[in-house]
N, C-alpha and C. Protein backbone atom coordinates (compact mmCIF):
# COMPACT_ATOMS: atom_id res chain seq x y z
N UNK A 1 17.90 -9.34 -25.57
CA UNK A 1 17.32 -8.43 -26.54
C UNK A 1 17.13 -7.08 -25.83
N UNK A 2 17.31 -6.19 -26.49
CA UNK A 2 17.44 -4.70 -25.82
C UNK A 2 15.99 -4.36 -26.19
N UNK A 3 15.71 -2.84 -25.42
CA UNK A 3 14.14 -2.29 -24.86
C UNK A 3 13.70 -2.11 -26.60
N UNK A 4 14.88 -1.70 -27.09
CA UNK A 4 14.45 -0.81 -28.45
C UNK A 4 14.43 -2.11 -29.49
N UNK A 5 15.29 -3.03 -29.61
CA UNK A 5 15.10 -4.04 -30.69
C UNK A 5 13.87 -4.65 -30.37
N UNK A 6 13.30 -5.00 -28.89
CA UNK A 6 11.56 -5.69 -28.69
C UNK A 6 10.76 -4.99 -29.29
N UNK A 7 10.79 -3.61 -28.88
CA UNK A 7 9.72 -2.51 -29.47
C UNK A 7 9.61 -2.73 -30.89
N UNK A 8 10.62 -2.73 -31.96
CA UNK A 8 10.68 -2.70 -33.05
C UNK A 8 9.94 -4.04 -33.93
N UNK A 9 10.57 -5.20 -33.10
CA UNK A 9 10.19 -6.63 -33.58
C UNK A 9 8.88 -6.79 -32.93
N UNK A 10 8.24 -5.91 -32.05
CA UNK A 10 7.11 -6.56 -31.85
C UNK A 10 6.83 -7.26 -30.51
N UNK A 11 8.04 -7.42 -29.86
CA UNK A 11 7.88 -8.11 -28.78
C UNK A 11 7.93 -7.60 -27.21
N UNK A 12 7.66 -6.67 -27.10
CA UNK A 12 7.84 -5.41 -25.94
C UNK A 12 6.08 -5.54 -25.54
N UNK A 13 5.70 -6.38 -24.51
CA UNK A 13 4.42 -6.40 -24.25
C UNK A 13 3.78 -5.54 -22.96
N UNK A 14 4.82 -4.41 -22.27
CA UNK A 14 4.67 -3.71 -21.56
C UNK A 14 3.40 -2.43 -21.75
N UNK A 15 2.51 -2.59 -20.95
CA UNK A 15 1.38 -1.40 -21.31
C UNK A 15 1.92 0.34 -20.49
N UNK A 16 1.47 1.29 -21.65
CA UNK A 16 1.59 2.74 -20.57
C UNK A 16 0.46 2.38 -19.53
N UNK A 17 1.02 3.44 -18.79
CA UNK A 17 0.65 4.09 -17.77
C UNK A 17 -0.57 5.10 -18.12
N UNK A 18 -2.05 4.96 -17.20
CA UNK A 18 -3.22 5.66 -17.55
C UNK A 18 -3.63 5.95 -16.34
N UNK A 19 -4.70 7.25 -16.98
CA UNK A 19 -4.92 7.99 -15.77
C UNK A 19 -4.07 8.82 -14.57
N UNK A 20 -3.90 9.20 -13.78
CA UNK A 20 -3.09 9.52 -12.92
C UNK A 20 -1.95 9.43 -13.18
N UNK A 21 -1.47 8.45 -12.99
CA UNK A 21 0.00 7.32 -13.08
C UNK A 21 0.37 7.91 -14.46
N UNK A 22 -0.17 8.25 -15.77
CA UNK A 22 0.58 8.92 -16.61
C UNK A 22 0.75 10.06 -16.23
N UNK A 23 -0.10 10.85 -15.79
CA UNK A 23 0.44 12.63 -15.63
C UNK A 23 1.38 13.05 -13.80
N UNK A 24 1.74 11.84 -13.24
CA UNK A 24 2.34 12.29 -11.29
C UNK A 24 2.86 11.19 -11.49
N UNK A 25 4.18 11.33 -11.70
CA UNK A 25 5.29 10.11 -11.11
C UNK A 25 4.93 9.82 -9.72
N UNK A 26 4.32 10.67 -9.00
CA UNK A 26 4.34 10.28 -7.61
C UNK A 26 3.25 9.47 -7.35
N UNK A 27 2.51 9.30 -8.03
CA UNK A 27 1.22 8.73 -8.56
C UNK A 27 1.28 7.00 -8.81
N UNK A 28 2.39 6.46 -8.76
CA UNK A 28 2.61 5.66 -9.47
C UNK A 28 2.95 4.58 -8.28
N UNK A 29 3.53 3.32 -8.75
CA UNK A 29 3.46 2.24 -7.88
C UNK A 29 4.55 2.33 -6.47
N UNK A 30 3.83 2.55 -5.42
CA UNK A 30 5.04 3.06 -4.01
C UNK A 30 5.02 4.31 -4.23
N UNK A 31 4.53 4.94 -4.79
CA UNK A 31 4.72 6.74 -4.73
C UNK A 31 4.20 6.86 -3.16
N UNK A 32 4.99 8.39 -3.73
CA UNK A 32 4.19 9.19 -2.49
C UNK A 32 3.12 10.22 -2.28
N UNK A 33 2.47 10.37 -3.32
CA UNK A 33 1.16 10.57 -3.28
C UNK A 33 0.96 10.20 -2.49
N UNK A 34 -0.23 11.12 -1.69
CA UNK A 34 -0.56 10.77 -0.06
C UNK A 34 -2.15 10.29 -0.28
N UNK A 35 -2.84 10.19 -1.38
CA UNK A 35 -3.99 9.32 -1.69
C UNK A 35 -3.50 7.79 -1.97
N UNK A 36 -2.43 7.55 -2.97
CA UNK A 36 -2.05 6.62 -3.20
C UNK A 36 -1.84 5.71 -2.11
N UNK A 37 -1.11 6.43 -1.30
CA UNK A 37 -0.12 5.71 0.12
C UNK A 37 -1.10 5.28 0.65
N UNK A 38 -2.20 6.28 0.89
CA UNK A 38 -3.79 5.88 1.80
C UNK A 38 -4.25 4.65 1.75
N UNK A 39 -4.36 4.79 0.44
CA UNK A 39 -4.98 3.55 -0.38
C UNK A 39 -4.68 1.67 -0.25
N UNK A 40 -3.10 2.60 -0.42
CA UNK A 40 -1.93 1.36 -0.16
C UNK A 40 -1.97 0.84 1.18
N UNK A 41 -2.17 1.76 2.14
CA UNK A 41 -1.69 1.26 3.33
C UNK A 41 -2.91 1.29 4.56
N UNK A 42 -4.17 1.26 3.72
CA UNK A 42 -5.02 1.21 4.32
C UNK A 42 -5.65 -0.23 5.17
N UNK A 43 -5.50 -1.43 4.94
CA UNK A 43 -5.54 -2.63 6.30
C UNK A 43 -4.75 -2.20 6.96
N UNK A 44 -3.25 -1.87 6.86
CA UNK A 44 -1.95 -1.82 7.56
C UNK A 44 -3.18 -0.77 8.88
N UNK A 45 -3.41 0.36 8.34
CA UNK A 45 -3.79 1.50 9.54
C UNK A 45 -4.77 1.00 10.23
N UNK A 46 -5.84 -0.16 10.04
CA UNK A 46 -6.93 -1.10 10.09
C UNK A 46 -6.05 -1.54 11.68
N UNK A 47 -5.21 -2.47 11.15
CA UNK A 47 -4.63 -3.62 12.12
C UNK A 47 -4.11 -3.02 13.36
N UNK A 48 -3.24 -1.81 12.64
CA UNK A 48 -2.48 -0.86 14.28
C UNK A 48 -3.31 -0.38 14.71
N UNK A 49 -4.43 -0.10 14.05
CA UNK A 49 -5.94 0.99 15.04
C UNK A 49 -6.18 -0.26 16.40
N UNK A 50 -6.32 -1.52 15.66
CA UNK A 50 -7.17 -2.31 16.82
C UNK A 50 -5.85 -3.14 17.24
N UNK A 51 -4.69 -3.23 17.34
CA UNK A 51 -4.18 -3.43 18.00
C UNK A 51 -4.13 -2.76 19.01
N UNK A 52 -3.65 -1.59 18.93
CA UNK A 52 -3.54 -0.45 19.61
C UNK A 52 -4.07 -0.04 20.73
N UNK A 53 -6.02 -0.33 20.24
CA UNK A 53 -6.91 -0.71 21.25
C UNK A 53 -6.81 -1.84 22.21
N UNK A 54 -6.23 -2.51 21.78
CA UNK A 54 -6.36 -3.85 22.70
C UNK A 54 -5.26 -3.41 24.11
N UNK A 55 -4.30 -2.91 23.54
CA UNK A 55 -3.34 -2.80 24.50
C UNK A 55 -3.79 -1.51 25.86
N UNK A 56 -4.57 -0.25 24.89
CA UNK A 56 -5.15 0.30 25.92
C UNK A 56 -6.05 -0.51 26.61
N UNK A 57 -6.78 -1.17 25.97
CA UNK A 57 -8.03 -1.88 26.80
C UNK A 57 -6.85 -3.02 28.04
N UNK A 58 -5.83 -3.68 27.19
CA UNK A 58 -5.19 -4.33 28.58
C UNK A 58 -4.77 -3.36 29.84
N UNK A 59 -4.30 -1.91 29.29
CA UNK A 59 -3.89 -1.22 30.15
C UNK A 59 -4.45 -1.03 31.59
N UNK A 60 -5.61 -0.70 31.23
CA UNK A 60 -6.81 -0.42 31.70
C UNK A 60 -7.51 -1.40 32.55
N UNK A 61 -7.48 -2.53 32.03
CA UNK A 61 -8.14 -3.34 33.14
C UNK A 61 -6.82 -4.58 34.17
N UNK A 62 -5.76 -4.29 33.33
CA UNK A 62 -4.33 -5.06 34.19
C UNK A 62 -4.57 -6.57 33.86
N UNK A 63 -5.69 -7.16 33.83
CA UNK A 63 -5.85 -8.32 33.71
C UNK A 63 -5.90 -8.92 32.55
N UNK A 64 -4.64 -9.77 31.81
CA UNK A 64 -4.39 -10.74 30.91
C UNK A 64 -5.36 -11.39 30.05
N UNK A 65 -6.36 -12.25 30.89
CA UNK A 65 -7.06 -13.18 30.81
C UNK A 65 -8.37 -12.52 30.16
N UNK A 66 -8.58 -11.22 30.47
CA UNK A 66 -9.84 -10.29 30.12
C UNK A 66 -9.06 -10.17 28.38
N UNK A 67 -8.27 -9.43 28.67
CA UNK A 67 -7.38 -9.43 27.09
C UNK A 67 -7.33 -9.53 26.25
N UNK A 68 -7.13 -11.02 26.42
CA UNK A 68 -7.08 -11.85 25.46
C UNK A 68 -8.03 -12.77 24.36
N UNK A 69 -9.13 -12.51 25.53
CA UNK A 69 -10.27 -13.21 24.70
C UNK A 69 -11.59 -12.13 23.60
């Protein structure tokens, strides 16, 4: 069934787009809106922060065993 025969019969259960996401394509799901992305990828920046740390902190003391725990 095509986009336009669902619409017509009734069966097209897709909702618009509100707020934001209607007025900035970039706004929208994977955009690049740089609030959006924030938003999106905010554990991700979480996990590399304290990874990150750990590895300076191994740097720093050379010892493995300190490290790790």
């Amino acid at each position: 069934m095509t986009l336009h025969k669902a619409i017509r019969h009734g069966k097209e259960k897709r909702r618009d787009y509100r707020g934001t996401k209607a007025v900035d394509p970039n706004c929208q799901n994977h955009g690049d809106c740089f609030i959006c992305q924030g938003n999106r990828t905010y554990h991700d920046r979480k996990r590399r922060s304290a990874a990150e740390d750990q590895i300076a902190e191994f740097a720093a003391t050379g010892d493995w065993r300190e490290a790790r725990d």
